[in-house]
C-alpha atoms as a PDB file:
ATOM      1  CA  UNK A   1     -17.053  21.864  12.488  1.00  0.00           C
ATOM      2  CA  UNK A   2     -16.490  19.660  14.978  1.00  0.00           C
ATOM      3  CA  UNK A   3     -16.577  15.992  14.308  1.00  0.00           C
ATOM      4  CA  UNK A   4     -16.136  13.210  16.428  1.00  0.00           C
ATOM      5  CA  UNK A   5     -14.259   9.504  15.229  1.00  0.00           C
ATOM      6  CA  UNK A   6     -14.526   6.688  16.003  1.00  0.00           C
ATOM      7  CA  UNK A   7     -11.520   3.987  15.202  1.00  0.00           C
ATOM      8  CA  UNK A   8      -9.380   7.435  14.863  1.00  0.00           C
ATOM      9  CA  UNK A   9      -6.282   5.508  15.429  1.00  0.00           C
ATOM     10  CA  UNK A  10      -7.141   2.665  12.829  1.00  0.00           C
ATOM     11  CA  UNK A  11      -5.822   2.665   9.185  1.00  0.00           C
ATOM     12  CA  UNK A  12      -8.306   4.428   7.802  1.00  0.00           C
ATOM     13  CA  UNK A  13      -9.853   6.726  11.058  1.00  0.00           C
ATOM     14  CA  UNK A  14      -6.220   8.148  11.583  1.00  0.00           C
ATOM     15  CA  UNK A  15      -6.196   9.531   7.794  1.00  0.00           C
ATOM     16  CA  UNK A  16      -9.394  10.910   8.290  1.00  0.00           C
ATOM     17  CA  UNK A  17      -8.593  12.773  11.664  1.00  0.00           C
ATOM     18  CA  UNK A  18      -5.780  14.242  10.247  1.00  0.00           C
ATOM     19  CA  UNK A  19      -7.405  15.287   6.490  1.00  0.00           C
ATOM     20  CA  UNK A  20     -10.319  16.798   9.030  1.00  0.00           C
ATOM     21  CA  UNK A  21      -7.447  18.638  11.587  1.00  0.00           C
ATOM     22  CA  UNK A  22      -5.725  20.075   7.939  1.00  0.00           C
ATOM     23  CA  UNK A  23      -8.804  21.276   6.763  1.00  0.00           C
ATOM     24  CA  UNK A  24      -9.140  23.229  10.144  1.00  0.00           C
ATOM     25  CA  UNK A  25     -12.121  21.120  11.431  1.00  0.00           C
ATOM     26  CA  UNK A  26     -12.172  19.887  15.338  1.00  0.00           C
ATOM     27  CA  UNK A  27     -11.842  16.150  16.006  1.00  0.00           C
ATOM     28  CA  UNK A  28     -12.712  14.255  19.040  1.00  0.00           C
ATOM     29  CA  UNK A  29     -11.476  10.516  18.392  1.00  0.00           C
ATOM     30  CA  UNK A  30     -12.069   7.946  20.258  1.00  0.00           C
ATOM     31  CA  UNK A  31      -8.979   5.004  21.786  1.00  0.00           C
ATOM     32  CA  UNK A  32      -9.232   2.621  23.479  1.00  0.00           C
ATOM     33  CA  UNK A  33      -5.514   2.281  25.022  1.00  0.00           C
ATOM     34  CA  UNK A  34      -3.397   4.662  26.469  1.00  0.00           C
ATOM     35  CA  UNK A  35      -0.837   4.759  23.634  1.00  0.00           C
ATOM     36  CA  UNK A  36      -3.635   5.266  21.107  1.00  0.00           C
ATOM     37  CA  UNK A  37      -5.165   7.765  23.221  1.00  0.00           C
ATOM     38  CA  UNK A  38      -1.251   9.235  23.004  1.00  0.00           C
ATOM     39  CA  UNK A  39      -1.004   9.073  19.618  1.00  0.00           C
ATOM     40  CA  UNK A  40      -4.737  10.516  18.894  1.00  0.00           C
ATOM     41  CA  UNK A  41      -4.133  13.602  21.349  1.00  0.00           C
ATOM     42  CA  UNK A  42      -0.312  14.208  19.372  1.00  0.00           C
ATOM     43  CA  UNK A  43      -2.299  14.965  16.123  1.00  0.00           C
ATOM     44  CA  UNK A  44      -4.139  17.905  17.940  1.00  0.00           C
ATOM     45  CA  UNK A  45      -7.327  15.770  18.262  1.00  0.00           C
ATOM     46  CA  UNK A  46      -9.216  15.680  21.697  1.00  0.00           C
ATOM     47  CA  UNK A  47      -9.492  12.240  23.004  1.00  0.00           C
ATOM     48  CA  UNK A  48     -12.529  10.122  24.568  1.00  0.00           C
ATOM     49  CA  UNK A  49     -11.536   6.739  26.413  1.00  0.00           C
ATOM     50  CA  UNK A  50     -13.283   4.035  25.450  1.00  0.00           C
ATOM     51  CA  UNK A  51     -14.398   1.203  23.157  1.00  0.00           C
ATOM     52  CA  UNK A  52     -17.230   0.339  20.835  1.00  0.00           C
ATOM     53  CA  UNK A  53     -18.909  -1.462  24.182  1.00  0.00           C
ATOM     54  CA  UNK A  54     -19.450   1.612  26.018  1.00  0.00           C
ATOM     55  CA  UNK A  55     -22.466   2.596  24.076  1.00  0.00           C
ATOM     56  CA  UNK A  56     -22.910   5.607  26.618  1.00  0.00           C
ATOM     57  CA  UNK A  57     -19.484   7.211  26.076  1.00  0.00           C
ATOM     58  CA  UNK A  58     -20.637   6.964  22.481  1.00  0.00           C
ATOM     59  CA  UNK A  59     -23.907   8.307  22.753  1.00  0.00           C
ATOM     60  CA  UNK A  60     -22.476  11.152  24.973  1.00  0.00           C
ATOM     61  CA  UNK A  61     -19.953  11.949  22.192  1.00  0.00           C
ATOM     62  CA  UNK A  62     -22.299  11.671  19.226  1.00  0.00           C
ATOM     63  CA  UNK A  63     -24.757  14.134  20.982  1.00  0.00           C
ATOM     64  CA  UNK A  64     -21.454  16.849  21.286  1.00  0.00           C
ATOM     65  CA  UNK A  65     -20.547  16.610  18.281  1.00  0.00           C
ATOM     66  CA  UNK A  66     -21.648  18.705  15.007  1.00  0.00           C
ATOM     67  CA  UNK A  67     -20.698  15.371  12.853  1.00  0.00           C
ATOM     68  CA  UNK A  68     -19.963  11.907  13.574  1.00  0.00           C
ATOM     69  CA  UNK A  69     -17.767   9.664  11.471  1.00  0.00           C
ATOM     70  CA  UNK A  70     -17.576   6.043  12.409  1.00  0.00           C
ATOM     71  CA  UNK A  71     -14.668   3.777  10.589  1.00  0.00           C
ATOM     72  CA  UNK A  72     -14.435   1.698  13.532  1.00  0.00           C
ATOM     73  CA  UNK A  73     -14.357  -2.199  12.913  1.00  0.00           C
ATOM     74  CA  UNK A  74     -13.548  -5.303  14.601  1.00  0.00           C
ATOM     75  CA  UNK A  75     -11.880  -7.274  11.955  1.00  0.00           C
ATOM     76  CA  UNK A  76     -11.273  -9.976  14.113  1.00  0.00           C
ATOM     77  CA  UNK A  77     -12.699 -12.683  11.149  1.00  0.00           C
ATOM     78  CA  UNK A  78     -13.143 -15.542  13.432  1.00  0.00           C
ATOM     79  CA  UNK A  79     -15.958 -13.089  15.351  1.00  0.00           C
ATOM     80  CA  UNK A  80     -17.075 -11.866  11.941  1.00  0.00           C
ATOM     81  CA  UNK A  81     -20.977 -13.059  13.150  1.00  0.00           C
ATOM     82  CA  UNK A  82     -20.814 -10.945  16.725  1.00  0.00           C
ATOM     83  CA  UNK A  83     -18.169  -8.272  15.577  1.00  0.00           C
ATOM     84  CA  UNK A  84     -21.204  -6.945  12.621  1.00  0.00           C
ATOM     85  CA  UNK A  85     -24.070  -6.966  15.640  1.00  0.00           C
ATOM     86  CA  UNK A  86     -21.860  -5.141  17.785  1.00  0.00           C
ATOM     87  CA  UNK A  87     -21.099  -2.350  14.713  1.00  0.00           C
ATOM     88  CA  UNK A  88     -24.812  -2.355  14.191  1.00  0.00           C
ATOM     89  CA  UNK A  89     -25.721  -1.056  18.025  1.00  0.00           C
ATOM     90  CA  UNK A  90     -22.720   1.293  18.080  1.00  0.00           C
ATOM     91  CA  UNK A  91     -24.599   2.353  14.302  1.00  0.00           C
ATOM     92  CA  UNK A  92     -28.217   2.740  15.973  1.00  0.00           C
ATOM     93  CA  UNK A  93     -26.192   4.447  19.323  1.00  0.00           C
ATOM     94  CA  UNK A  94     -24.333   6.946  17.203  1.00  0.00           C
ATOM     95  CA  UNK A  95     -27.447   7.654  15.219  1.00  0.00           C
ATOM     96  CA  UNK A  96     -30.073   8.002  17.964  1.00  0.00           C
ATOM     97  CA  UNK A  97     -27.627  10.880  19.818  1.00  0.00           C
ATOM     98  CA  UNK A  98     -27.914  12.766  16.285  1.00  0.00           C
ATOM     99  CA  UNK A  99     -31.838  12.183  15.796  1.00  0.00           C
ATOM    100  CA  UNK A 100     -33.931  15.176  15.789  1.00  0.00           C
ATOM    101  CA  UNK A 101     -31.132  17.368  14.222  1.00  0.00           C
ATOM    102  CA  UNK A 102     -29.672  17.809  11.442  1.00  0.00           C
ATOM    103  CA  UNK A 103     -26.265  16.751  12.394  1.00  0.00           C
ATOM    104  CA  UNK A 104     -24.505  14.352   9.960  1.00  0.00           C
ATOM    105  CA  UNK A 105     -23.112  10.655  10.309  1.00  0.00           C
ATOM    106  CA  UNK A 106     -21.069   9.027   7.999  1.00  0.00           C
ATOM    107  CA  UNK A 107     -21.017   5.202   8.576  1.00  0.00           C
ATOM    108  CA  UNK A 108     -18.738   2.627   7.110  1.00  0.00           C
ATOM    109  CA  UNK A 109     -18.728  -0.393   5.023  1.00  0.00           C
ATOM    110  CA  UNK A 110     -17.691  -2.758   2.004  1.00  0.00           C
ATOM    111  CA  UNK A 111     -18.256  -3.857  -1.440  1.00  0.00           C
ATOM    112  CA  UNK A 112     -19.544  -7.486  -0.577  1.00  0.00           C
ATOM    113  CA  UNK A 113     -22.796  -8.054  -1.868  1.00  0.00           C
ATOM    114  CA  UNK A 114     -22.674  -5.640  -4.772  1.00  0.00           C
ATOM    115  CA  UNK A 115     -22.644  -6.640  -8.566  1.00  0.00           C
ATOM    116  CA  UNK A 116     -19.171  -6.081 -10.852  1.00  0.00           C
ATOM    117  CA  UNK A 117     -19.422  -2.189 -11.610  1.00  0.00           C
ATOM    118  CA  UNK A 118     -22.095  -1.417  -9.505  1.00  0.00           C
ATOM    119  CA  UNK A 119     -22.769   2.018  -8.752  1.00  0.00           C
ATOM    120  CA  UNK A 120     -23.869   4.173  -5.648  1.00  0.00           C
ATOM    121  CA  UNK A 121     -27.540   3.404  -6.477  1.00  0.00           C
ATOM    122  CA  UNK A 122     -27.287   0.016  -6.113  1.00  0.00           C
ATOM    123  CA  UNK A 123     -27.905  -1.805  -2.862  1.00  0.00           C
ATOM    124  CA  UNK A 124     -26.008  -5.127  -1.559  1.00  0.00           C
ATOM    125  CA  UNK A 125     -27.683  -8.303  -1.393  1.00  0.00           C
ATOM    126  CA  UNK A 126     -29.406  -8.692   1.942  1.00  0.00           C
ATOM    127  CA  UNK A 127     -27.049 -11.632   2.320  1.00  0.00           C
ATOM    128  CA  UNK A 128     -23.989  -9.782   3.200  1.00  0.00           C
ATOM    129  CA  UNK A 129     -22.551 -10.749   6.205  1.00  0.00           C
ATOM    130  CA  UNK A 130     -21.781  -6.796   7.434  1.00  0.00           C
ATOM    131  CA  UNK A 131     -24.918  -4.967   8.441  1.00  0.00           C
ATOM    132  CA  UNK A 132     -23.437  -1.447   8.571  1.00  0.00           C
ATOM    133  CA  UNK A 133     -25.107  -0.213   5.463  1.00  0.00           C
ATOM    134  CA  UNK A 134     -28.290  -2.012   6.825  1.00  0.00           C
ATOM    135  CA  UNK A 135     -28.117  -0.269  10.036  1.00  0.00           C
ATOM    136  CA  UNK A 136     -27.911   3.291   8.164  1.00  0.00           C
ATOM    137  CA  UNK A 137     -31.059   2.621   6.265  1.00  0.00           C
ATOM    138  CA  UNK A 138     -32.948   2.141   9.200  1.00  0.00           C
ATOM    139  CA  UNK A 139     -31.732   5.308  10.275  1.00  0.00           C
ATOM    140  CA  UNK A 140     -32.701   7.305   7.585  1.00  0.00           C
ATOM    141  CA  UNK A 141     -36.459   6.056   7.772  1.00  0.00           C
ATOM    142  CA  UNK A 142     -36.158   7.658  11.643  1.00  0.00           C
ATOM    143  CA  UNK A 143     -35.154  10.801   9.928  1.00  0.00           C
ATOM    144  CA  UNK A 144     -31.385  10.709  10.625  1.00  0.00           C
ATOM    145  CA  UNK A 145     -28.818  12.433   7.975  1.00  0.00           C
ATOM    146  CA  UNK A 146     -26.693   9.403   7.120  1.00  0.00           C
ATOM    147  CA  UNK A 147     -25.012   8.203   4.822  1.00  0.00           C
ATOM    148  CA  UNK A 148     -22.404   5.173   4.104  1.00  0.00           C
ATOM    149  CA  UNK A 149     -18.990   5.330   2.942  1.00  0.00           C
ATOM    150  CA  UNK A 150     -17.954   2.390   0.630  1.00  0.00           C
ATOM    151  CA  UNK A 151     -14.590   1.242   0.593  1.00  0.00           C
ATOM    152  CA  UNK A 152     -12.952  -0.950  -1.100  1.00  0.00           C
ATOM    153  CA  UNK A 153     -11.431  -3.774  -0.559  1.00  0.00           C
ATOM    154  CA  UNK A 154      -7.605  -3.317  -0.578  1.00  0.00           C
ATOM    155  CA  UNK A 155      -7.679   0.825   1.068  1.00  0.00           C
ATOM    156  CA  UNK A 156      -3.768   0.698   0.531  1.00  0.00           C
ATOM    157  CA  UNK A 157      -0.552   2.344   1.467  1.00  0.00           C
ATOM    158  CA  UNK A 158       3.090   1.640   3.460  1.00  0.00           C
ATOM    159  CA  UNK A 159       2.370   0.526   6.677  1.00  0.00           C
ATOM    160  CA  UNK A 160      -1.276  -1.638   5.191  1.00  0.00           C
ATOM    161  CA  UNK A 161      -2.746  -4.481   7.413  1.00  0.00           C
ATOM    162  CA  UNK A 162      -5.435  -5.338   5.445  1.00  0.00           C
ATOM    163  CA  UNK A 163      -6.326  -7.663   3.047  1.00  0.00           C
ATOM    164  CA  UNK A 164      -3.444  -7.586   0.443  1.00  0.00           C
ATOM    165  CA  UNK A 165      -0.991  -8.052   3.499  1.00  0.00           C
ATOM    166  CA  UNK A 166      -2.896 -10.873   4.215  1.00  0.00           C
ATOM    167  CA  UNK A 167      -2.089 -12.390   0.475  1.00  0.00           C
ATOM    168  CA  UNK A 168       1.142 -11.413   0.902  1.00  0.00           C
ATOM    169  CA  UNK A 169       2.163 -13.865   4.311  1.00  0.00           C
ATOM    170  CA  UNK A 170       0.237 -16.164   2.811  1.00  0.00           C
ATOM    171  CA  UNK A 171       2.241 -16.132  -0.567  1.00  0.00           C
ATOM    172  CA  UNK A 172       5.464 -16.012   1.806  1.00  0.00           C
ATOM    173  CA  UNK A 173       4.471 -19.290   3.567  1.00  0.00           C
ATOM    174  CA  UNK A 174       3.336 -21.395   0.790  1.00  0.00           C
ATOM    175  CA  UNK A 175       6.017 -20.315  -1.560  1.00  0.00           C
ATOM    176  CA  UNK A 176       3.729 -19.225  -4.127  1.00  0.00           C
ATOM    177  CA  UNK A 177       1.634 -15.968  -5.146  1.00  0.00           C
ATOM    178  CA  UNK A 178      -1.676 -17.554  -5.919  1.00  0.00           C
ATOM    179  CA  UNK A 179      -5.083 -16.562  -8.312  1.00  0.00           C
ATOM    180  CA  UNK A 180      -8.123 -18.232  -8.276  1.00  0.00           C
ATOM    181  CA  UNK A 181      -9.064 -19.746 -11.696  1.00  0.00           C
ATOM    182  CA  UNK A 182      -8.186 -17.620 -14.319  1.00  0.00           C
ATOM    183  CA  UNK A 183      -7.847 -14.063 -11.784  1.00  0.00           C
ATOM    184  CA  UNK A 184      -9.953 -12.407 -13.964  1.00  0.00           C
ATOM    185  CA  UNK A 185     -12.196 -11.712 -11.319  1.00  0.00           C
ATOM    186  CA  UNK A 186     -11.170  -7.755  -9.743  1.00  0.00           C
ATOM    187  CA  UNK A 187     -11.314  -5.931  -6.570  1.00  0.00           C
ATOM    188  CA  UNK A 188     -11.172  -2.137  -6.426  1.00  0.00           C
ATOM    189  CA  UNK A 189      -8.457  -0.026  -4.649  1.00  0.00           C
ATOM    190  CA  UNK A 190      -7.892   3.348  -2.948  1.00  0.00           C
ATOM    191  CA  UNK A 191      -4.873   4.722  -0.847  1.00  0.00           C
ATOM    192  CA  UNK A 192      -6.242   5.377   2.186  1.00  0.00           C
ATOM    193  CA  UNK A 193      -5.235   9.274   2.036  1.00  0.00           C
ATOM    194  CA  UNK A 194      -7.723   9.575  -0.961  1.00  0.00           C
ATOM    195  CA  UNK A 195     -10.459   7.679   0.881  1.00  0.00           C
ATOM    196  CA  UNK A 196      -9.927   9.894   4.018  1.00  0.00           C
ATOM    197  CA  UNK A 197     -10.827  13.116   1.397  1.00  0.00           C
ATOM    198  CA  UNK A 198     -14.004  11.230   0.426  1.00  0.00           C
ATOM    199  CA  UNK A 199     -15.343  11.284   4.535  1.00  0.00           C
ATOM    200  CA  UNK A 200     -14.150  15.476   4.676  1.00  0.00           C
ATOM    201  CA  UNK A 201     -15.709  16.473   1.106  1.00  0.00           C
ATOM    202  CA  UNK A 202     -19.153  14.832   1.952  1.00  0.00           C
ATOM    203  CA  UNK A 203     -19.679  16.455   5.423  1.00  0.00           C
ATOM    204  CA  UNK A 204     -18.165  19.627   4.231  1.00  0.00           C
ATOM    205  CA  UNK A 205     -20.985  19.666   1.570  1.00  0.00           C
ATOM    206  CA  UNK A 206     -23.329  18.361   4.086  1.00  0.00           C
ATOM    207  CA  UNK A 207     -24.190  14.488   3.337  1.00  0.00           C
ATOM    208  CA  UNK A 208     -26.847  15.022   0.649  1.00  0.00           C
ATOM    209  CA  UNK A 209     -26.673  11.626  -0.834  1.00  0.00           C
ATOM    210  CA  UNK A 210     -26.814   8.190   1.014  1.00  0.00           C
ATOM    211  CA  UNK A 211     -23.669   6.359  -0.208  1.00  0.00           C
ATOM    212  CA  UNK A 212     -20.300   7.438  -1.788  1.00  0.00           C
ATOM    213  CA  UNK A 213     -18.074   5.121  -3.236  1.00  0.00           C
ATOM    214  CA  UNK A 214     -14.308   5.444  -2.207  1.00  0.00           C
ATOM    215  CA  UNK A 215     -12.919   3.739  -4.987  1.00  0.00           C
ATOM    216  CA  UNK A 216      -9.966   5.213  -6.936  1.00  0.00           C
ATOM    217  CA  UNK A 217      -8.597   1.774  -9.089  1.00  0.00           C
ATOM    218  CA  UNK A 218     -12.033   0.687 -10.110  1.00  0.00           C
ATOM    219  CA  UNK A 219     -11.137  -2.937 -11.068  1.00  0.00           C
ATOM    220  CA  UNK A 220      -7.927  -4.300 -10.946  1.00  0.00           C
ATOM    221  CA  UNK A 221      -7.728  -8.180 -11.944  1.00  0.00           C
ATOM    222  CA  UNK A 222      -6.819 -10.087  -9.137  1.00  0.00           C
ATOM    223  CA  UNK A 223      -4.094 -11.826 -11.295  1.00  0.00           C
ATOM    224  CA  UNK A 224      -1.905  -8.783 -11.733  1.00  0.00           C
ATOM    225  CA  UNK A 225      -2.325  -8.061  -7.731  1.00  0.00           C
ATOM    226  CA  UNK A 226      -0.816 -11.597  -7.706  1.00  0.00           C
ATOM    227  CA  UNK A 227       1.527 -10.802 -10.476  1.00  0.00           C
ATOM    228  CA  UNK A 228       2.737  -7.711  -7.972  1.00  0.00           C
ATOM    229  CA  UNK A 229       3.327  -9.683  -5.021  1.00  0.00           C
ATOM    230  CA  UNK A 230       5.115 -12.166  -6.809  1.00  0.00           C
ATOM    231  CA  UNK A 231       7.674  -9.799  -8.427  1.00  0.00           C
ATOM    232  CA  UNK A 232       7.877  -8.625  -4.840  1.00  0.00           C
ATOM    233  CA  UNK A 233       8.631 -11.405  -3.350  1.00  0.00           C
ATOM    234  CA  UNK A 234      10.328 -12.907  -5.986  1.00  0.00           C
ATOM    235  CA  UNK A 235       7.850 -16.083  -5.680  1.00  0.00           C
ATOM    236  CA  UNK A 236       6.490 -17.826  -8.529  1.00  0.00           C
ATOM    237  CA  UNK A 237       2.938 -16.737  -9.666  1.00  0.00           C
ATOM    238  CA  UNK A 238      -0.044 -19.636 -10.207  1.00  0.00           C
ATOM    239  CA  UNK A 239      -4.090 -20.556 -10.390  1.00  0.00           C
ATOM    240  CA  UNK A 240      -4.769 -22.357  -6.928  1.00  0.00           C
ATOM    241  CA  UNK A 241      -7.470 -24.197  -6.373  1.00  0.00           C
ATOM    242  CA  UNK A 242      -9.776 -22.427  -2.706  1.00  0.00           C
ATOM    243  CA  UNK A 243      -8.269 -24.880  -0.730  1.00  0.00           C
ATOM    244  CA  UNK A 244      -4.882 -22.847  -0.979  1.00  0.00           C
ATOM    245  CA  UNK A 245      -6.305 -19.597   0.278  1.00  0.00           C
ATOM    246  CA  UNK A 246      -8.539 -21.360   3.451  1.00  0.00           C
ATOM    247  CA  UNK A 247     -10.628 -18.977   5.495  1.00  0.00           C
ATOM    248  CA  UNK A 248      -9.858 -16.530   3.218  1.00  0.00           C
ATOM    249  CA  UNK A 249     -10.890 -17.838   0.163  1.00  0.00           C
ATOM    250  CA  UNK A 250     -14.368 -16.070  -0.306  1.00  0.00           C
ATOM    251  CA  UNK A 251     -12.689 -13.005  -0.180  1.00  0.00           C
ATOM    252  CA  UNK A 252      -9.915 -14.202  -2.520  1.00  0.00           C
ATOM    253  CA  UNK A 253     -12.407 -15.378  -5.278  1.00  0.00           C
ATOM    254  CA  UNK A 254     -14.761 -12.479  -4.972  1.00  0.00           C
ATOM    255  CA  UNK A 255     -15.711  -9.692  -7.738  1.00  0.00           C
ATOM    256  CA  UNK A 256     -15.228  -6.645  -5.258  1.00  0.00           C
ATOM    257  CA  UNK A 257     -14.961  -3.966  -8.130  1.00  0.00           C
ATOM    258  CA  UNK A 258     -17.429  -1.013  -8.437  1.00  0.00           C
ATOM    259  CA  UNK A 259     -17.834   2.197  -9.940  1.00  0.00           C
ATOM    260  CA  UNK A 260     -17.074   5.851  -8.194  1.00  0.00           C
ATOM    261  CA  UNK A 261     -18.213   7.975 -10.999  1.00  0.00           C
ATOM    262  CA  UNK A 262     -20.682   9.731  -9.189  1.00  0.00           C
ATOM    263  CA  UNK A 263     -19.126   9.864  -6.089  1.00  0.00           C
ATOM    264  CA  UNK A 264     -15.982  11.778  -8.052  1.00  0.00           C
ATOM    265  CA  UNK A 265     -18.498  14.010 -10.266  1.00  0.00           C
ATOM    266  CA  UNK A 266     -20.787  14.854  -7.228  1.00  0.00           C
ATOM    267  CA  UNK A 267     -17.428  15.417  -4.559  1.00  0.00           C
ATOM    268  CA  UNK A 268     -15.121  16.577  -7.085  1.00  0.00           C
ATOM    269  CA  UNK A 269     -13.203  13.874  -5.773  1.00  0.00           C
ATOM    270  CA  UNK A 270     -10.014  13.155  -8.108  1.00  0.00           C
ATOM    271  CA  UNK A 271      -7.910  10.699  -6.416  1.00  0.00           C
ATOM    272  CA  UNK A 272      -4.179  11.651  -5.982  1.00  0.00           C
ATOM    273  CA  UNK A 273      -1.745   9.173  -4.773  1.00  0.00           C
ATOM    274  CA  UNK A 274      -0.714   6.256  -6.153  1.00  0.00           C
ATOM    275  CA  UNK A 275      -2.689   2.970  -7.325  1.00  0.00           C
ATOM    276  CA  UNK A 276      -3.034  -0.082  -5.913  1.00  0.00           C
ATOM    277  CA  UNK A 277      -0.413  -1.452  -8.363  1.00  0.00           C
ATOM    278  CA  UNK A 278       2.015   0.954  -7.881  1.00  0.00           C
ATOM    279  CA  UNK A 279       1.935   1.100  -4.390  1.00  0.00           C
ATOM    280  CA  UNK A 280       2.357  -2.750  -4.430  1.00  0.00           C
ATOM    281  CA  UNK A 281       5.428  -2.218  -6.741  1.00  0.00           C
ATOM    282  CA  UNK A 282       7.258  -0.517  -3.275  1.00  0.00           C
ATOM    283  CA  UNK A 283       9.770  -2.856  -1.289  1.00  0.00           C
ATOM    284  CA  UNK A 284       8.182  -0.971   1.501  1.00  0.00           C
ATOM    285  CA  UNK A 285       5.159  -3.368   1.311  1.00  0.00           C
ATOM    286  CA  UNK A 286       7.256  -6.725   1.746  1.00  0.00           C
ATOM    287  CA  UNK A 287       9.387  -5.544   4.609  1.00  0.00           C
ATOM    288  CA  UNK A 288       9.321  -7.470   7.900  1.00  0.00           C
END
């Protein structure tokens, strides 16, 4: 089929253009610069110009396009507020070009909001601060095939700049790897080549449910991600008070850890590359 991506030069969109290409789908990806747009077109992917503001490029797109896969974010945390609203009108864009068919889109989002080993069925507390799974609702009540992809927290891997890269500068500068309280508290992990199979298996068997969980390392205690960095780094490892962490404290102290049972049983999803641990055990990670 052909699908078209958006954030197809990000962490996770460039896995997923190139698990789609190796399947022998056709990918249209969207950059915004012209040394993503080089990069995109030197996978074998078609390229659109343009960013998640030109909501008639993406509409345009969208309506070409057999599928639609959208793992484009702004992660920019100090826009966190106006960053979500503008994911939820690129959301309503992509989904409005697919309405009236039967065309699928597969959305993106989090585990914020969701209980400790929480399952698909569950739905996050209205109080989340990202709207993309709120966004695909309302599109499914307008009869749109969609569906939201749940990832979690740390999607690892050499060459990660997300959230465990951010513990890990923040261990270099203070001179300590740090847990809150007692770390017993766990986020969930996948390497972002098994999350990328999650996006292919559940257009390939045609988005019949509304979420999927790509989680591989169901919950893994923040302590012993701590414990990792600090071996690492060769830092010592202690319980910090929130202060320590500062913007990013909510994120440090929060249970992000959820079940993928039915998302592997339904998929036959069986993740394959390393664990969150592991991966964290590579000097890889600490260089630079």
């Amino acid at each position: 089929m052909h699908v078209f991506v958006t954030g197809a030069t990000g962490w996770v969109g460039s896995a997923v253009v190139q698990e789609l290409i190796d399947a022998g789908h056709q990918v249209t990806g969207l950059a915004r610069s012209d040394d993503k747009a080089a990069a995109l077109a030197g996978t074998g992917a078609k390229v659109i110009r343009g960013t998640l503001d030109d909501l008639d490029v993406l509409h345009q797109a969208a309506s070409a396009a057999d599928a639609v896969i959208h793992t484009a974010f702004n992660h920019d945390f100090s826009r966190f507020v106006e960053n979500a609203e503008q994911d939820r009108h690129v959301i309503e864009t992509l989904g409005s070009a697919l309405q009236g068919s039967e065309r699928p889109l597969l959305v993106t989002s989090g585990l914020l909001g969701l209980t400790r080993g929480a399952s698909e069925l569950e739905v996050p507390s209205p109080a989340s601060p990202r709207k993309s799974e709120t966004a695909a609702r309302a599109l499914v009540e307008r009869g749109v095939r969609v569906a939201t992809v749940r990832l979690a927290p740390s999607v690892h891997g050499l060459g990660d700049h997300g959230f465990v890269p951010i513990l890990i500068r923040l261990a270099r500068e203070t001179g300590v790897s740090a847990y809150l309280g007692d770390g017993s508290h766990c986020w969930s992990g996948v390497h972002r080549l098994d999350a990328a199979r999650v996006y292919r298996l559940a257009l390939e068997q045609g988005v019949t449910q509304s979420v999927y969980h790509a989680v591989a390392d169901e919950a893994v205690p923040f302590k012993d991600i701590a414990l990792a960095i600090g071996r690492g780094l060769g830092l010592p490892v202690e319980s910090r008070e929130r202060e320590h962490f500062g913007w990013f404290a909510h994120m440090a102290g929060a249970n992000m850890a959820v079940s993928s049972q039915y998302t592997r049983a339904l998929l036959g999803w069986t993740p394959s590359s390393p664990g969150l641990l592991a991966d964290l055990e590579q000097p890889g990670y600490y260089a630079g």
